[in-house]
Protein backbone atom coordinates (compact mmCIF):
# COMPACT_ATOMS: atom_id res chain seq x y z
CA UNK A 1 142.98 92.92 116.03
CA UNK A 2 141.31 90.24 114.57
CA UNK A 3 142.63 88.04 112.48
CA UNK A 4 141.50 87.19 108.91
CA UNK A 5 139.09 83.97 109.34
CA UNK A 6 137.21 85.48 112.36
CA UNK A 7 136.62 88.48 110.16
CA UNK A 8 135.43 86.26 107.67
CA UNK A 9 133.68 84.37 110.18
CA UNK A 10 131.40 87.35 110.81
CA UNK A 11 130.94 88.52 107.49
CA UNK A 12 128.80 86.69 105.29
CA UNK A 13 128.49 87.54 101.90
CA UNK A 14 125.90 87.11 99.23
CA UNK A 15 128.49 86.14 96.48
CA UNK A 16 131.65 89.01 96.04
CA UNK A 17 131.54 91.60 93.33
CA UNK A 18 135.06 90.20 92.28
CA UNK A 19 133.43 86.71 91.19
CA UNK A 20 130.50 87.73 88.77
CA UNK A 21 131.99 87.87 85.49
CA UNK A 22 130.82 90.31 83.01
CA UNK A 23 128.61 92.51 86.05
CA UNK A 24 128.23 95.96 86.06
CA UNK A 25 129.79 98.48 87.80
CA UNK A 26 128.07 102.18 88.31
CA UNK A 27 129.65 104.91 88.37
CA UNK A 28 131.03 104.88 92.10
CA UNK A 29 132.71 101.78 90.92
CA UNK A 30 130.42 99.69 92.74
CA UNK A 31 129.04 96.09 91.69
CA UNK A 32 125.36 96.03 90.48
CA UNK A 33 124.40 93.01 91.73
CA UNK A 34 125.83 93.74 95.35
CA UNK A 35 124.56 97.03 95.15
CA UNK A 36 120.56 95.49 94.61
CA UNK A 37 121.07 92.88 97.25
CA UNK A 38 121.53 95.34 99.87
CA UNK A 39 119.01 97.22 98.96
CA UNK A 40 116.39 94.35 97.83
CA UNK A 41 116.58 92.49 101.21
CA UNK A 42 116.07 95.19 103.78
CA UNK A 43 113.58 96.82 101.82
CA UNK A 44 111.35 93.18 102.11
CA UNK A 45 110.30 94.62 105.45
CA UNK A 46 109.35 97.46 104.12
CA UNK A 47 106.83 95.83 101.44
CA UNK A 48 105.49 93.58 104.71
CA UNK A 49 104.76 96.55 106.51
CA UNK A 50 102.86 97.86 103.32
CA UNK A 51 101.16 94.21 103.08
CA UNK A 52 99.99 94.49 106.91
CA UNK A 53 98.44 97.94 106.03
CA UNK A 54 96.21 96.99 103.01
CA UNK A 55 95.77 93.09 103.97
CA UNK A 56 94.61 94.21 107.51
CA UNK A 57 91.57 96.76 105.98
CA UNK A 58 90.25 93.59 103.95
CA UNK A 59 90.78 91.04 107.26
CA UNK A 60 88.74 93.40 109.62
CA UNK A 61 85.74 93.89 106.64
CA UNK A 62 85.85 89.56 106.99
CA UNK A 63 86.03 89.39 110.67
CA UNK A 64 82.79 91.18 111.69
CA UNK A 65 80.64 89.62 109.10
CA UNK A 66 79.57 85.75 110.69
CA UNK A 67 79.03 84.28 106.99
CA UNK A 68 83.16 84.75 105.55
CA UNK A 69 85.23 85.03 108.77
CA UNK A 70 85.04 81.35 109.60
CA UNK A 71 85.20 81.70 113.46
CA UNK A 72 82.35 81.92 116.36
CA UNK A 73 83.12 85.08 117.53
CA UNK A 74 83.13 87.45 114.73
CA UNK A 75 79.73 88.86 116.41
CA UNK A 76 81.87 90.21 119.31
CA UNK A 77 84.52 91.99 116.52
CA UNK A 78 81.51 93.06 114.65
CA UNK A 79 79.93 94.81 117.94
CA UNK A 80 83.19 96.21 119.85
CA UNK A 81 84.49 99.29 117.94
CA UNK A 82 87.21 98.77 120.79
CA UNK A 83 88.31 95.64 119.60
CA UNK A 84 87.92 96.87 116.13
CA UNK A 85 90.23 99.67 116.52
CA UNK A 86 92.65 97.20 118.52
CA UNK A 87 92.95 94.93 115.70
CA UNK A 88 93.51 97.99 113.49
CA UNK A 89 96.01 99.51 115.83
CA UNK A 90 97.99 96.51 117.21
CA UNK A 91 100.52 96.75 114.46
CA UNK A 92 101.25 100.32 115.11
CA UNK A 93 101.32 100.24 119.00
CA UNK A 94 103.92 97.28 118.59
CA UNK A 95 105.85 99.35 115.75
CA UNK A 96 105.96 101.74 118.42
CA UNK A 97 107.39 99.52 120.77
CA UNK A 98 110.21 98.17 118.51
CA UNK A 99 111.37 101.33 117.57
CA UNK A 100 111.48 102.39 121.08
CA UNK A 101 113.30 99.32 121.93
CA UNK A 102 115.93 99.61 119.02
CA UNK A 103 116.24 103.21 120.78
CA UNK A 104 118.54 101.27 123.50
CA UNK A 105 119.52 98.01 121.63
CA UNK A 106 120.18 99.67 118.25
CA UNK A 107 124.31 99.66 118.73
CA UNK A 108 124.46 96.43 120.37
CA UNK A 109 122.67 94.51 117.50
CA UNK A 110 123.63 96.57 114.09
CA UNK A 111 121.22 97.26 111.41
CA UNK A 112 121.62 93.69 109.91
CA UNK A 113 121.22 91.81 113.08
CA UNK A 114 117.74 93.92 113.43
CA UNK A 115 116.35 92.85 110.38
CA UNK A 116 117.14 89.22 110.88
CA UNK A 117 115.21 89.86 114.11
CA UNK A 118 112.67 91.77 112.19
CA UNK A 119 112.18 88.87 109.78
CA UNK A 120 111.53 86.43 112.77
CA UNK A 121 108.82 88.35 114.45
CA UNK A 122 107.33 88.99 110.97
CA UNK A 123 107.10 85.12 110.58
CA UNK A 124 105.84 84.63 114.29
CA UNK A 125 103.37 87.71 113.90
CA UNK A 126 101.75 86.32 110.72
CA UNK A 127 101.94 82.41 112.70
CA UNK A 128 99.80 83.37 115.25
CA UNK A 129 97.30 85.45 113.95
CA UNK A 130 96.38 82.77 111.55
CA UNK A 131 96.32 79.73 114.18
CA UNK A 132 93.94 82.55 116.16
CA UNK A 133 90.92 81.55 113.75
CA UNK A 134 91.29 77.78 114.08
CA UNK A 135 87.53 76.16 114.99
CA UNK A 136 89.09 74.55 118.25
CA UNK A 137 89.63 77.87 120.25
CA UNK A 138 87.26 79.87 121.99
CA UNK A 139 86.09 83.27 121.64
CA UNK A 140 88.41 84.85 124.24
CA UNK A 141 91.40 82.82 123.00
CA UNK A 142 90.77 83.57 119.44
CA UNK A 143 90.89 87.43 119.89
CA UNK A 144 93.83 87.01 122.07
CA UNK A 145 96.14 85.43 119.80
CA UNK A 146 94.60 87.71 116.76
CA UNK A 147 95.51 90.51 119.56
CA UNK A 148 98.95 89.26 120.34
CA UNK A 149 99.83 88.22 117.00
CA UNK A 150 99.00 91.64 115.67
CA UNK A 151 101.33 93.23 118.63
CA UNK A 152 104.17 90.81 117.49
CA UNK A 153 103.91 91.59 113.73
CA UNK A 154 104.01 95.43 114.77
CA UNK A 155 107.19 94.85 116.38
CA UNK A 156 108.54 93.60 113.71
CA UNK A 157 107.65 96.38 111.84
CA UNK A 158 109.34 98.75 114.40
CA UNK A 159 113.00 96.87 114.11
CA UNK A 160 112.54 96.98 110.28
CA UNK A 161 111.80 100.39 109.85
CA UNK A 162 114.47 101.15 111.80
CA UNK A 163 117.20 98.90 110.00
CA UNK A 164 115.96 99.14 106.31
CA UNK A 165 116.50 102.93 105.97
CA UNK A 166 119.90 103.01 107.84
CA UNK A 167 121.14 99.52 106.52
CA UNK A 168 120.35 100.82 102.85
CA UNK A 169 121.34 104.14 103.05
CA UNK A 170 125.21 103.08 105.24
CA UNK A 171 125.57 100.49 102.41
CA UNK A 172 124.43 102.09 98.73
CA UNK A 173 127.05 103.88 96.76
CA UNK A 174 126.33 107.67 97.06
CA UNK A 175 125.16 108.22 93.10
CA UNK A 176 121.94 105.83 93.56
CA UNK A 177 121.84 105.87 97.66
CA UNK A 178 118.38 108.45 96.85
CA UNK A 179 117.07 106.00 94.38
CA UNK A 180 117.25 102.75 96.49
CA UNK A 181 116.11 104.15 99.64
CA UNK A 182 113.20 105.87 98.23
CA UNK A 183 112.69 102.65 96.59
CA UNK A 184 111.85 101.05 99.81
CA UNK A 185 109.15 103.29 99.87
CA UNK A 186 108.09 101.86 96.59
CA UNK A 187 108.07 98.78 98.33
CA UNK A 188 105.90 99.68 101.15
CA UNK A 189 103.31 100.95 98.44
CA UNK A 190 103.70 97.72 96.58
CA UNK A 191 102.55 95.88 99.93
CA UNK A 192 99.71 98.09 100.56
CA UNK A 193 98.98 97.69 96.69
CA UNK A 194 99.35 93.56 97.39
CA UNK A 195 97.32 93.61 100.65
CA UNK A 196 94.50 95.11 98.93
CA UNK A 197 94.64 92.31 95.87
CA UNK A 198 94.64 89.41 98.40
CA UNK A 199 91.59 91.21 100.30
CA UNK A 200 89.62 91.65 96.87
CA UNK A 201 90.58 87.95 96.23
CA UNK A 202 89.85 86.46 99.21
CA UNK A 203 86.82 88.93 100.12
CA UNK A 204 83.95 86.14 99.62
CA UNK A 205 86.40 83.18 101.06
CA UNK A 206 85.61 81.32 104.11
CA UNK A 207 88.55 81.81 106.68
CA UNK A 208 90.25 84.00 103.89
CA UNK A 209 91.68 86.46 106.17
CA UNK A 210 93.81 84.15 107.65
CA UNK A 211 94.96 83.40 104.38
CA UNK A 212 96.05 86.84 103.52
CA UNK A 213 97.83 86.97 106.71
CA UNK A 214 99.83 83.47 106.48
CA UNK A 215 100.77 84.73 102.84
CA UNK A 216 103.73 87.22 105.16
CA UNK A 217 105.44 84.17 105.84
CA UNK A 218 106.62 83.66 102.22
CA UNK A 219 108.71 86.80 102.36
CA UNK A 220 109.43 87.00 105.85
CA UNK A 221 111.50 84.15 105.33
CA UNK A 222 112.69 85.46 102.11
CA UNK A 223 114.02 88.17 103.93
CA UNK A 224 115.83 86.22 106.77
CA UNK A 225 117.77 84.29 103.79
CA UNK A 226 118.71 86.79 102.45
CA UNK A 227 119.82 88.98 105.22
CA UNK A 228 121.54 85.81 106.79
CA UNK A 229 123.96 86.25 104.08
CA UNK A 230 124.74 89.99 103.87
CA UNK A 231 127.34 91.43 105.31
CA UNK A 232 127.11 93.73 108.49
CA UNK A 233 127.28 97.62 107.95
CA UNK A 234 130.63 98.66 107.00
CA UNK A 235 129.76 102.14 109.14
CA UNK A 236 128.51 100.48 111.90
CA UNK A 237 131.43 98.27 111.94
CA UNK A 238 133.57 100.77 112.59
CA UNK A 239 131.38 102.48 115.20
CA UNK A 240 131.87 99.17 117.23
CA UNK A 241 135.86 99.65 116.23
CA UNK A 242 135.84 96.41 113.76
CA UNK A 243 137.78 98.51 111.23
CA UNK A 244 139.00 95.56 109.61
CA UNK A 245 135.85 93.76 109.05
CA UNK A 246 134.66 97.35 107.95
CA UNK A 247 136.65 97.48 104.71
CA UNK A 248 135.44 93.52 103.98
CA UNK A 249 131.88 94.88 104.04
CA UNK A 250 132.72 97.93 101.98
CA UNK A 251 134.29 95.74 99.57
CA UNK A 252 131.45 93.82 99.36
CA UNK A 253 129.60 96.65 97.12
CA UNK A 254 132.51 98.10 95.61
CA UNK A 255 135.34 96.24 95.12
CA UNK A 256 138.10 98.56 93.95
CA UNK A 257 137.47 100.25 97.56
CA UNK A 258 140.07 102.94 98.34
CA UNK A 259 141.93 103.33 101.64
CA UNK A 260 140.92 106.64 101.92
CA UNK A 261 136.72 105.58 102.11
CA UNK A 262 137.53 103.66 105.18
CA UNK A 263 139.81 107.00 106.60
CA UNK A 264 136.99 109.29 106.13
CA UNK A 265 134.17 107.10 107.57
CA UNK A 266 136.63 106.59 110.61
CA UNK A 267 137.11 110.33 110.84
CA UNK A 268 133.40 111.16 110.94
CA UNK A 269 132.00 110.13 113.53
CA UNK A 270 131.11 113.43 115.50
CA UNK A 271 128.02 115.38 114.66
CA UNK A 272 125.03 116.10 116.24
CA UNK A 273 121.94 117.40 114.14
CA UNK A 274 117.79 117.33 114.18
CA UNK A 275 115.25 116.61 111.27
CA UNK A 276 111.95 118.16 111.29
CA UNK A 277 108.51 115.74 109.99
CA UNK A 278 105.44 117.49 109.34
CA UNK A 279 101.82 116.35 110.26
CA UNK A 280 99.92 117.51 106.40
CA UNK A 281 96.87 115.57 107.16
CA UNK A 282 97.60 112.47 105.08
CA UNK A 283 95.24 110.01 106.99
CA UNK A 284 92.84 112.76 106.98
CA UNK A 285 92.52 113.38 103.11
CA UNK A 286 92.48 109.23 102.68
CA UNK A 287 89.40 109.75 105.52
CA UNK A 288 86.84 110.78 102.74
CA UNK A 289 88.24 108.63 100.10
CA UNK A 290 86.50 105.62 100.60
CA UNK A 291 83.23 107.14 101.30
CA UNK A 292 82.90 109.16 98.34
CA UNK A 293 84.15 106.01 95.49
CA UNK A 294 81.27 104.30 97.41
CA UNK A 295 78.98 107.60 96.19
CA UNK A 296 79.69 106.83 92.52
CA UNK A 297 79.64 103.29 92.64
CA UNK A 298 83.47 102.08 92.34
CA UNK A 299 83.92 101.21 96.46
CA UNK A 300 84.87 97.39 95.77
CA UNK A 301 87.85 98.54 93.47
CA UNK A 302 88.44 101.94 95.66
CA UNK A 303 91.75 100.51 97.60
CA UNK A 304 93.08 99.50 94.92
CA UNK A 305 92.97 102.24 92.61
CA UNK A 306 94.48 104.30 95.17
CA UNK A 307 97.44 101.86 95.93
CA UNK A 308 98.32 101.86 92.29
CA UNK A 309 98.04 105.88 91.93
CA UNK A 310 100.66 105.79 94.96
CA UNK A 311 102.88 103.10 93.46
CA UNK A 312 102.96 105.01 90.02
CA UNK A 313 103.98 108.49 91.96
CA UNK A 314 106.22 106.83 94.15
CA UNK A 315 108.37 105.46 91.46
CA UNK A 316 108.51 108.54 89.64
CA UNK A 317 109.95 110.18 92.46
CA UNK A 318 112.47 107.50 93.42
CA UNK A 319 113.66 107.83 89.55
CA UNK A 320 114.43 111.76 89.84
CA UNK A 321 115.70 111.75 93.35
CA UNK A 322 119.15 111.43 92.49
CA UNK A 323 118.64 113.26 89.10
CA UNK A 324 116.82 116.56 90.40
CA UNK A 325 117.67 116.40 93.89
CA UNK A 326 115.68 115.76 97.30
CA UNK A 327 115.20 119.04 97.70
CA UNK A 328 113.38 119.74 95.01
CA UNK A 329 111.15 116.81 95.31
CA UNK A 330 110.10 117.98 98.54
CA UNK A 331 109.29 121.23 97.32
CA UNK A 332 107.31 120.13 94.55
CA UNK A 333 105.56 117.68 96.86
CA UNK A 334 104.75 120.33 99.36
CA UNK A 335 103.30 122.77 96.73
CA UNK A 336 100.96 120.10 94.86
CA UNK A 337 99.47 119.16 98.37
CA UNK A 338 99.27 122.83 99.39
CA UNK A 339 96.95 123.08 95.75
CA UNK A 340 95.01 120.24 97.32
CA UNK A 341 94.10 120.98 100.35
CA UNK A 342 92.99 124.38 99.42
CA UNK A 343 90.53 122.55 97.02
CA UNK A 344 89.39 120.12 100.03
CA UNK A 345 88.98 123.56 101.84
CA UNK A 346 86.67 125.11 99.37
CA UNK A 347 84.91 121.91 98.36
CA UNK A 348 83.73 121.17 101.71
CA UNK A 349 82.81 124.30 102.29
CA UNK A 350 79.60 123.37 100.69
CA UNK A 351 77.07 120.88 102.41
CA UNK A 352 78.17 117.65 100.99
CA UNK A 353 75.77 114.73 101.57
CA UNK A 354 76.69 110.79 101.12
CA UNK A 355 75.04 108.04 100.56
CA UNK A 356 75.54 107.01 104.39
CA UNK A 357 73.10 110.21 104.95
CA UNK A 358 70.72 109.62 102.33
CA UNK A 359 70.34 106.18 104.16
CA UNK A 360 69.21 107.66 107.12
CA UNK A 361 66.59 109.36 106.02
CA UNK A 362 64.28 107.25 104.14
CA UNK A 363 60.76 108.04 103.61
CA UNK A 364 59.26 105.14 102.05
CA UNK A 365 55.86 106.75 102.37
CA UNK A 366 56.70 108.62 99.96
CA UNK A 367 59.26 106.86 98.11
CA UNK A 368 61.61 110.15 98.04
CA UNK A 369 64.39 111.50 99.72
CA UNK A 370 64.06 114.88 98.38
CA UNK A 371 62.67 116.27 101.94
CA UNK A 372 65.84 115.81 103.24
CA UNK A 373 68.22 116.87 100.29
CA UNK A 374 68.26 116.70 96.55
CA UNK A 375 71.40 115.26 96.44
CA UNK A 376 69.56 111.75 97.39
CA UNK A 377 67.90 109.77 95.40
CA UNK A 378 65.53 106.79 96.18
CA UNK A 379 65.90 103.20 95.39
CA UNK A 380 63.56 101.76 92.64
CA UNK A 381 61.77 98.79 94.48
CA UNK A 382 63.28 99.18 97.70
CA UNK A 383 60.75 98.85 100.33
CA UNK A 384 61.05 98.11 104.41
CA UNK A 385 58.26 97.07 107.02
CA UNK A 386 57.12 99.58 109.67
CA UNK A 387 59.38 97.79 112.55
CA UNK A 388 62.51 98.27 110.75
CA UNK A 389 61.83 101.55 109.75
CA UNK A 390 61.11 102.56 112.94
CA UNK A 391 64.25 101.15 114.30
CA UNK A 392 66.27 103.27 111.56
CA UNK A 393 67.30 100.06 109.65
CA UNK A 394 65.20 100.68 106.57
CA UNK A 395 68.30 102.10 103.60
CA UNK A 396 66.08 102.77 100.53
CA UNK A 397 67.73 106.82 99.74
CA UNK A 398 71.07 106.65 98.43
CA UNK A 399 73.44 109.50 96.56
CA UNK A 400 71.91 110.98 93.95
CA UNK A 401 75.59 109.93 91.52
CA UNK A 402 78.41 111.69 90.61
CA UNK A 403 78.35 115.30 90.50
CA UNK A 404 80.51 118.48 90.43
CA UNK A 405 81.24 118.81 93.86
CA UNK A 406 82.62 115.01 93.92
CA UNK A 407 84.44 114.96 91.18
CA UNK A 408 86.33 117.94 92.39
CA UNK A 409 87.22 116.25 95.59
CA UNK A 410 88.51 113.29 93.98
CA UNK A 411 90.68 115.54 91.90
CA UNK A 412 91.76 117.16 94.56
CA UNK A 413 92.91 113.83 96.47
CA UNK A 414 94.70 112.14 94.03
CA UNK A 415 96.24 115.26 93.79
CA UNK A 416 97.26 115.49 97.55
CA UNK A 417 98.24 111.69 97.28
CA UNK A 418 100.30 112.55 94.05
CA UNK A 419 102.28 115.48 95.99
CA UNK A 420 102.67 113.03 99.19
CA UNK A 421 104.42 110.55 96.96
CA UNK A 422 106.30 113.01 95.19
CA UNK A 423 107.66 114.27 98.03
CA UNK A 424 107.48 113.63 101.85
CA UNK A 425 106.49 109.27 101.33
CA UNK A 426 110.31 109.04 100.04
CA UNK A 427 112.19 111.32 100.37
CA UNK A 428 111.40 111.89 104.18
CA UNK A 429 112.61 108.33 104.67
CA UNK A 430 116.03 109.30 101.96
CA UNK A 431 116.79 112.09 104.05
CA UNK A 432 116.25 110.19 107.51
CA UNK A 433 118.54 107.47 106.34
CA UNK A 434 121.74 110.49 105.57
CA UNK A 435 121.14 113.24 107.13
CA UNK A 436 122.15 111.79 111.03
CA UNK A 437 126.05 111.34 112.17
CA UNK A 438 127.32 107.91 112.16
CA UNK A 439 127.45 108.11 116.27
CA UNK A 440 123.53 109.37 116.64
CA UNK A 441 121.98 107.56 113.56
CA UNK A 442 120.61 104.55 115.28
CA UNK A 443 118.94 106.45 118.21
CA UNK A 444 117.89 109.25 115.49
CA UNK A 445 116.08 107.22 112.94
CA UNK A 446 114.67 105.42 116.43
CA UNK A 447 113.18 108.71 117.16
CA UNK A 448 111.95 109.69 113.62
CA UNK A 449 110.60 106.35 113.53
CA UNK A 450 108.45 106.32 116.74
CA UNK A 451 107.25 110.11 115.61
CA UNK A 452 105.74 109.14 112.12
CA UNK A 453 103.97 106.42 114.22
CA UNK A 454 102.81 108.41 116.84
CA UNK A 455 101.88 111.58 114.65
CA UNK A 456 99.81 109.25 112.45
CA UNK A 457 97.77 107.94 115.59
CA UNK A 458 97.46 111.52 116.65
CA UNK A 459 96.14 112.84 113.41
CA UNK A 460 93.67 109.71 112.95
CA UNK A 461 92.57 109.85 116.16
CA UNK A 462 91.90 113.44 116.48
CA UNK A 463 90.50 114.19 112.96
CA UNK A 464 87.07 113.49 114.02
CA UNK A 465 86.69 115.70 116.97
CA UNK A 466 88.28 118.35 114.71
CA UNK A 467 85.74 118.10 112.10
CA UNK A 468 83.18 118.34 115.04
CA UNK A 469 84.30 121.42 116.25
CA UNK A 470 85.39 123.71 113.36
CA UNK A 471 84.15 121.70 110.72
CA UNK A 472 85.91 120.00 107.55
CA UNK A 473 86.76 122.75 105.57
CA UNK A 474 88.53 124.47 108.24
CA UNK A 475 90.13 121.51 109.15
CA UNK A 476 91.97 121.32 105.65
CA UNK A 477 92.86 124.70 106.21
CA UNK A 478 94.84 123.79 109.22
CA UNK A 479 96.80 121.31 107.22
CA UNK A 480 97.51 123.81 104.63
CA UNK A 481 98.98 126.33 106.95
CA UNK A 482 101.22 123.48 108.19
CA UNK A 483 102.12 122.96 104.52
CA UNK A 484 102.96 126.78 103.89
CA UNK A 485 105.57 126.10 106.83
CA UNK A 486 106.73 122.69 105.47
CA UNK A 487 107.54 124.97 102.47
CA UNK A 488 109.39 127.51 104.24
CA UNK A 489 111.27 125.03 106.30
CA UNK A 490 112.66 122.94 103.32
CA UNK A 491 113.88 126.31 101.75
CA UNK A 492 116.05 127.69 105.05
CA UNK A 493 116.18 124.63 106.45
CA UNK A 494 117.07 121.61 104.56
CA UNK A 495 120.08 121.33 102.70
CA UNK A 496 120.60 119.42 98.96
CA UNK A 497 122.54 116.06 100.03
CA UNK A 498 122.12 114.07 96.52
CA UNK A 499 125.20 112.43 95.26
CA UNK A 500 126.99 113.33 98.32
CA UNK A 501 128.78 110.43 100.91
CA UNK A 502 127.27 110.20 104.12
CA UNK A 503 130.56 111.59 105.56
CA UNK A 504 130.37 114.91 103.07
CA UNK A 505 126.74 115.26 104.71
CA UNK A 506 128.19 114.88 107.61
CA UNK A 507 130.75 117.96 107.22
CA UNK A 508 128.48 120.01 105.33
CA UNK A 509 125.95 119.86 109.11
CA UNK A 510 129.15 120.85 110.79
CA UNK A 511 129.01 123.61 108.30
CA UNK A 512 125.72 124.93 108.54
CA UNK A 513 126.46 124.41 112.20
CA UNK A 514 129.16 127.04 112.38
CA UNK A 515 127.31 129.22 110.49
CA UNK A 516 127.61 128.56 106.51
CA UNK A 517 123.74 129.42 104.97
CA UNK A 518 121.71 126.73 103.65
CA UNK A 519 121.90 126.12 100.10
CA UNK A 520 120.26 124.14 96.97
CA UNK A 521 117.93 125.06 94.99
C-alpha cells in the first residue's frame, strides 16, 4: 500500500476542484475547470496532428518551386514524385509506427505518460525538419533530416492518438464525455483549418515552410506543461492496482467522488468486444476537390474553405452528441454521405473535362480549344513558340467556367464532407474512446488507430488505379454500397452509450454478449 506522500508524489494536479471558489460543477458533480483541463491538454495533439495535415500541403507546394523554398535542392523534390509522396507520407508511416508501438508499451506507460512522450517527439519532429532547410547542408542531408523529421513528428502523432481519446474519454464525467471527445476532433479540424492559414500566409515567403513547421513547437510545449501537471488515469491506475492513487485522480474532476465509483471501476475490468470502421471514400471525394475550385477560379482560397466547412460541422456534431445520442449522429452521417455519393455517381457519369485537360490540348493555330471539347475555352493573348508547343508546354485552353455539372459536384461534396463530420470524424473517435473494456482498451484503440491509418493509405493509394479500371462514377458507387452497410451495421450493431459510465458500457457488451438485442434508436 502506498502511503499518502508517494501517492501524492505521483499525482500531479493542475490546481484541485476543492480550491476554486465560486467554480462550477455539472451535473455529475464534477468541477468545470478540471473537467476542461483534461480534456484541453490531450486534445493539443490532436489539433498538431490537424496542423501537420494542412501545414504539410502548403510546405510541399514551397519545396518544389526553386524561387520560395529557400534551399538548393528543391529541383530534386520538384522532380521525384517518390520523394514527394515520402514527404507527404512520412507522418503517417511514423503514426503507424507509434501506434504499433503503444500496442506493446501502452500499459507500461499510461495514457498520460504517452502524451508527455507525444509532446516531446512533436517538439523534436517540428526541430528537425526546420534545421533540414538551413543554407549550410547539402542536398542529401537536407532531405534526410526533412525525411527523418517528418518520421519523428508521425510518431508523435501515433502515441497521441492513442492517449488523447482514451485519456479523455477514462477521465470526463459521463454527461459531457461525447462532447469533449468529439471535441478533439474539433481540434484536429482546427489544425488542418490553421495549417492551411500559415500556408496561405507564408505561400510567397522565402524559407516559409520552415516557418509553418517551427510554429508546432509553440503548442507542443504547451501540451507537455500542461500534461506534466495532470494527474494519471484514475482507470488505468487501477489496472496497474494503484487503487489508492486511483480515487486521488478521480477526485481530481469530481470532488464529492463516491466510494462506490472506485468499486465499480475495480469490478469491471473483464470484457472483451470489437468495433467495426468503414472505408466511405473520404480521401477520394476530397481527390476532385481541389481540381474543380481551380475550374472556377477560387483554388488559392480552396483549403481553406473546406477546413472551415469541416470545423463548422464538426462542432455541430460535438454539441448534439450527448443531447441526441451517437447513434443517431452516425446514422444521420451515413445517410447524408450515402445522398452524396450517389450524386458523385451520376455526375461523373458524364465526361467532365478540367482545366488540366483543356491545357493539353492547345491549338494556338487556331486560337480555340473547341476541337477538343466545348467545355474549354482559350486564353485571350496567350500565345507559345513552336518548340514549346511541340514539347506539350504551351497552356493557352483552360475551363470554359462554372457550369451545371460543377456546381453539382461541389454540392455534392460539401455534402459528403458535411455527413463525414456529422457522423463518422467524431463520433468514430467517441465511440473508440468507450466502447473497449478497461483491460483491452489500450491495445484496442492501438488497433483502431493503426487501421484508420492504414485504410486511409489504402484508399489514397488505390483510388487511382480504380478510376482507371471501372471509371469514377463506378468508383463512387463502390463507396456507396459500403455506406448502405455502414447503415445497416450501426442499426444491429452498435449500441446507444451516451450518458452512460464506461463501466455501464461495459455491462451492457456483456449483455449483448449473452444475447440481449441491440437497442437505441
Amino acid at each position: 500500500m502506498l502511503n499518502s506522500r508517494r501517492a501524492s508524489e505521483r499525482i500531479p494536479l493542475l490546481g484541485d476542484g476543492n480550491a476554486f471558489k465560486g467554480v462550477n460543477y455539472g451535473a455529475d458533480g464534477y468541477c468545470g475547470w478540471s473537467a476542461f483541463t483534461v480534456f484541453f491538454f490531450p486534445a493539443l495533439g490532436g489539433l498538431l496532428f490537424g496542423y501537420d495535415i494542412g501545414g504539410t500541403s502548403a510546405v510541399l507546394q514551397q519545396l518544389v518551386s526553386s524561387a520560395v523554398s529557400g534551399v538548393t535542392w528543391s529541383s530534386a523534390i520538384k522532380d521525384s514524385s517518390v520523394l514527394q509522396g515520402a514527404i507527404t507520407s512520412g507522418g503517417v508511416l511514423g503514426a503507424m509506427a507509434g501506434s504499433l508501438v503503444c500496442f506493446r508499451v501502452e500499459r507500461h506507460l499510461g495514457r498520460r505518460r504517452e502524451l508527455l512522450l507525444s509532446s516531446l517527439l512533436y517538439f523534436t519532429g517540428a526541430a528537425v525538419e526546420w534545421a533540414s532547410g538551413l543554407g549550410s547542408l547539402s542536398a542529401g542531408a537536407g532531405i534526410g533530416l526533412l525525411l527523418t523529421g517528418r518520421v519523428v513528428y508521425g510518431l508523435g502523432v501515433g502515441f497521441a492518438m492513442h492517449g488523447a481519446p482514451a485519456y479523455i474519454g477514462e477521465m470526463s464525467p459521463p454527461s459531457i464525455r461525447g462532447f469533449l471527445v468529439g471535441l478533439k476532433e474539433a481540434f484536429i479540424v482546427v489544425g488542418i483549418l490553421l495549417g492551411y492559414i500559415m500556408g496561405f500566409a507564408f505561400e510567397g515567403t522565402g524559407g516559409g515552410w520552415r516557418v509553418i513547421y517551427a510554429l508546432a513547437m509553440g503548442p507542443a510545449i504547451l501540451q507537455f506543461a500542461g500534461m506534466f501537471l495532470m494527474p494519471p488515469s484514475a482507470r488505468w491506475l487501477v489496472l496497474v492496482g494503484r487503487s489508492d492513487e486511483a480515487r486521488k485522480s478521480l477526485a481530481y474532476v469530481n470532488p464529492h467522488v463516491s466510494d462506490a465509483a472506485l468499486e465499480e471501476i475495480q469490478a469491471n475490468t473483464k470484457l472483451s468486444s470489437s468495433f467495426a470502421n468503414y472505408v466511405t471514400g473520404q480521401p477520394s471525394v476530397l481527390y476532385y476537390a481541389n481540381t474543380i475550385f481551380a475550374d472556377v477560379g477560387l483554388s488559392s482560397a480552396a483549403s481553406v474553405l473546406i477546413g472551415a466547412f469541416k470545423l463548422f460541422a464538426t462542432l455541430g456534431a460535438v454539441l448534439s452528441a450527448d443531447k441526441h445520442g451517437r447513434k443517431t449522429l452516425l446514422r444521420l452521417g451515413c445517410w447524408l454521405m450515402l445522398a452524396a455519393l450517389l450524386m458523385l455517381s451520376a455526375a461523373f457519369a458524364f465526361d467532365y473535362v478540367s482545366s488540366e485537360d483543356c491545357s493539353q490540348n492547345t491549338d494556338e493555330a487556331s486560337a480555340s480549344c473547341a476541337a477538343f471539347s466545348d467545355k474549354c475555352a482559350f486564353i485571350p493573348g496567350c500565345t507559345c513558340d513552336t518548340a514549346s508547343a511541340a514539347a506539350d508546354d504551351c497552356a493557352c485552353c483552360t475551363g470554359a467556367g462554372f457550369d451545371a455539372q460543377k456546381g453539382f459536384i461541389l454540392a455534392a461534396m460539401f455534402l459528403y464532407i458535411g455527413g463525414y463530420q456529422a457522423g463518422f470524424g467524431p463520433i468514430t473517435w467517441c465511440l473508440i474512446s468507450e466502447i473497449f473494456p478497461l483491460e483491452l482498451r489500450g491495445k484496442a484503440i492501438s488497433v483502431a488507430v493503426v487501421a484508420n491509418f492504414a485504410s486511409n493509405l489504402l484508399v489514397t493509394f488505390f483510388f487511382p488505379l480504380e478510376m482507371d479500371l471501372i471509371g469514377v462514377s463506378a468508383t463512387f458507387l463502390i463507396f456507396a454500397a459500403l455506406d448502405i452497410y455502414a447503415l445497416y451495421f450501426i442499426a444491429t450493431r452498435v449500441p446507444e452509450t451516451k450518458g452512460l459510465s464506461l463501466e455501464a458500457i461495459e455491462a451492457l457488451f456483456q449483455r449483448i454478449g449473452g444475447g440481449e438485442a441491440v437497442r437505441g434508436p
